[in-house]
Protein backbone atom coordinates (compact mmCIF):
# COMPACT_ATOMS: atom_id res chain seq x y z
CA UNK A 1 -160.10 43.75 -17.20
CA UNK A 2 -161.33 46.94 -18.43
CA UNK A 3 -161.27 50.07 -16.52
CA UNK A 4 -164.31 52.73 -16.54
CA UNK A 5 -163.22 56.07 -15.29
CA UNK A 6 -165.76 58.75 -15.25
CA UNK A 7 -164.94 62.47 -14.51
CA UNK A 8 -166.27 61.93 -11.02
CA UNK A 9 -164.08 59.11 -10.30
CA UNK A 10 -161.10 61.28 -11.98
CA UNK A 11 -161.73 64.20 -9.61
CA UNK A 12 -161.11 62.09 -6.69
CA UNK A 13 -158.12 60.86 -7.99
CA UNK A 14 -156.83 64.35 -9.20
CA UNK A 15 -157.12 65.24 -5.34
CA UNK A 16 -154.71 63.02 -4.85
CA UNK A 17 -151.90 66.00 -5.39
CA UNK A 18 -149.31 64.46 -4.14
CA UNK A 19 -149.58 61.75 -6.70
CA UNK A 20 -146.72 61.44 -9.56
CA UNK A 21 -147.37 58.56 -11.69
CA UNK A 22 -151.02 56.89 -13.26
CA UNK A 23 -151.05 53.86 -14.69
CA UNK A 24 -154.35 54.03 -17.05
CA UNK A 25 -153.41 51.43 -19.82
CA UNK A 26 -155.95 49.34 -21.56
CA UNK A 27 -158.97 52.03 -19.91
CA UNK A 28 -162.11 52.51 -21.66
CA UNK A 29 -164.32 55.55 -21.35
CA UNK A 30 -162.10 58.33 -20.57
CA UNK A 31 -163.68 61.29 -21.14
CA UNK A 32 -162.13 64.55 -21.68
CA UNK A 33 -163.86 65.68 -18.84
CA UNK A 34 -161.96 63.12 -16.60
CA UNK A 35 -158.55 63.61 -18.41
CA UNK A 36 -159.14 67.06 -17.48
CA UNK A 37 -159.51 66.56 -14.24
CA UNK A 38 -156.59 64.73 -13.60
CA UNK A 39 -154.72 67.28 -15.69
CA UNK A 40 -154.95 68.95 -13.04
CA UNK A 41 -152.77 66.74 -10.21
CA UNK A 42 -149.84 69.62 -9.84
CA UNK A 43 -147.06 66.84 -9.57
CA UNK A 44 -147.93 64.17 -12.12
CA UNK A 45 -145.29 63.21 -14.58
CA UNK A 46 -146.32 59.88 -15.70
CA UNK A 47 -149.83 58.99 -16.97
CA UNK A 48 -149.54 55.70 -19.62
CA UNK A 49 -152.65 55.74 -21.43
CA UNK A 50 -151.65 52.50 -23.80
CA UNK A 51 -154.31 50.79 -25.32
CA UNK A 52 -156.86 53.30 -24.10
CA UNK A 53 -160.14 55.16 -25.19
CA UNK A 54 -158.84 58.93 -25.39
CA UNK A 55 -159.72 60.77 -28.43
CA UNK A 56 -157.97 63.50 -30.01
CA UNK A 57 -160.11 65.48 -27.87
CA UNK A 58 -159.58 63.61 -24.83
CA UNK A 59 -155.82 64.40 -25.70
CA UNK A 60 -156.29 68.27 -26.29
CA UNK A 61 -157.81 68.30 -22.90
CA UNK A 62 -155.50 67.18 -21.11
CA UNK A 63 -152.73 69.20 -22.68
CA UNK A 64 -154.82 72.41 -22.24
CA UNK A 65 -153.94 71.81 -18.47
CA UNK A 66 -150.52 70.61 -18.65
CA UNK A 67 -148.92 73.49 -20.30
């Protein structure tokens, strides 16, 4: 199964703040614009992104939020 996550989507789960760990493996379409956006979620520690679409850009975005 493949997973589609668009930045909308990804702002709805990033409002999720209590949420610590996002299991993303094997998703296609992540946009830096999503990874961004859940960047954001104040209490994540886990986000497994094996097998996905991020790009190095994808990447740099969501450690530009992280840091």
């Amino acid at each position: 199964m493949q997973l589609s996550l668009t930045a909308d989507a990804a702002a709805i789960v990033a409002a999720q703040t209590e949420l610590r760990r996002l299991d993303l493996a094997y998703a296609k379409w992540l946009t830096p614009a999503a990874l961004q956006a859940l960047a954001a979620i104040p209490r994540l520690t886990e986000l497994d992104l094996t097998g996905s679409s991020v790009t190095a850009a994808g990447l740099a975005a969501l450690g530009a939020n992280r840091s």
